[in-house]
Protein backbone atom coordinates (compact mmCIF):
# COMPACT_ATOMS: atom_id res chain seq x y z
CA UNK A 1 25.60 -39.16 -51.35
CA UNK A 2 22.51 -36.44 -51.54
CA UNK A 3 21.92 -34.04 -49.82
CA UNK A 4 18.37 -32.69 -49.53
CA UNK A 5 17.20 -29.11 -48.79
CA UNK A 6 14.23 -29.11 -46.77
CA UNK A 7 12.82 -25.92 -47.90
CA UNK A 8 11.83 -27.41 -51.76
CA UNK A 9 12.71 -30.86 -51.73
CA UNK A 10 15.57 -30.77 -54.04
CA UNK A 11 18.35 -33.14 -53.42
CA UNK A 12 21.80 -32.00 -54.58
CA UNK A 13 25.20 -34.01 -54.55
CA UNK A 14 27.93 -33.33 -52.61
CA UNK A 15 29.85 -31.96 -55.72
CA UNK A 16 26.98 -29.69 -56.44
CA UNK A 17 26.62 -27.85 -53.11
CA UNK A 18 31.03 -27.15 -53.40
CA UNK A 19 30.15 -25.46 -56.43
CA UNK A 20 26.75 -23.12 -55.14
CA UNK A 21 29.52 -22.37 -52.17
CA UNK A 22 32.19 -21.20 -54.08
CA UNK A 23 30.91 -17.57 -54.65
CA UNK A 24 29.75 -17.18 -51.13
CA UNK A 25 33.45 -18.62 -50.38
CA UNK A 26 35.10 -16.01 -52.60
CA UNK A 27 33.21 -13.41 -51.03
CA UNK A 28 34.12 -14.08 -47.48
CA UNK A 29 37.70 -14.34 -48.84
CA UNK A 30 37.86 -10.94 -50.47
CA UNK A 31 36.22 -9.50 -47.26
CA UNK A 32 39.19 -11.34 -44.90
CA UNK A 33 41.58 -9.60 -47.16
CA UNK A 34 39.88 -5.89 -46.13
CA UNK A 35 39.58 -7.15 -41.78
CA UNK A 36 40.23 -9.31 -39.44
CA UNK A 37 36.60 -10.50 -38.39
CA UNK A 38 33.86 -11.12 -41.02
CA UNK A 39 30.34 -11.49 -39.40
CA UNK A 40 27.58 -13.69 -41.93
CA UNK A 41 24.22 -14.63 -41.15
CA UNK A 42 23.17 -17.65 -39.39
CA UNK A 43 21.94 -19.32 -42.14
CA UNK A 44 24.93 -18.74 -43.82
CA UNK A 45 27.00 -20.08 -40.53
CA UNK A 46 25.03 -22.85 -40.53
CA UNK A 47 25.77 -23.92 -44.05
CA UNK A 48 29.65 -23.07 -44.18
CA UNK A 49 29.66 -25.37 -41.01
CA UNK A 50 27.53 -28.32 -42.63
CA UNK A 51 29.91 -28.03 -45.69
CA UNK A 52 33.24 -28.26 -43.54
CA UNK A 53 31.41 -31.59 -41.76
CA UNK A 54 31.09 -32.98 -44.89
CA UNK A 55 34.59 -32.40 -46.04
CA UNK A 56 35.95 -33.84 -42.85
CA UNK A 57 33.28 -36.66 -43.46
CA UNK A 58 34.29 -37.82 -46.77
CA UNK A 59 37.25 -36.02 -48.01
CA UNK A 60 37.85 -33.68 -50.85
């Protein structure tokens, strides 16, 4: 499976996007530790959500 990013073109496996989200993850992790709520950017939204869909999709 690809996945293609409509902004250049590039298509990126499955594997490959898990890794780009893994510092954004770590982030949002070491904010949860500091509050309860952590607000991110659509885009952002948008991408965590895609990324969970895919997960459920085809497992780990």
């Amino acid at each position: 499976m690809k996945i293609l990013l409509p902004v250049d073109g590039t298509e990126l496996s499955l594997q490959e996007v898990r890794v780009a989200l893994r510092p954004a993850l770590a982030l949002l992790q070491q904010a949860a530790i500091h509050c309860e709520t952590v607000v991110v950017s659509d885009s952002v939204a948008q991408t965590l959500l895609h990324e969970a869909h895919l997960l459920y999709l085809h497992g780990d």
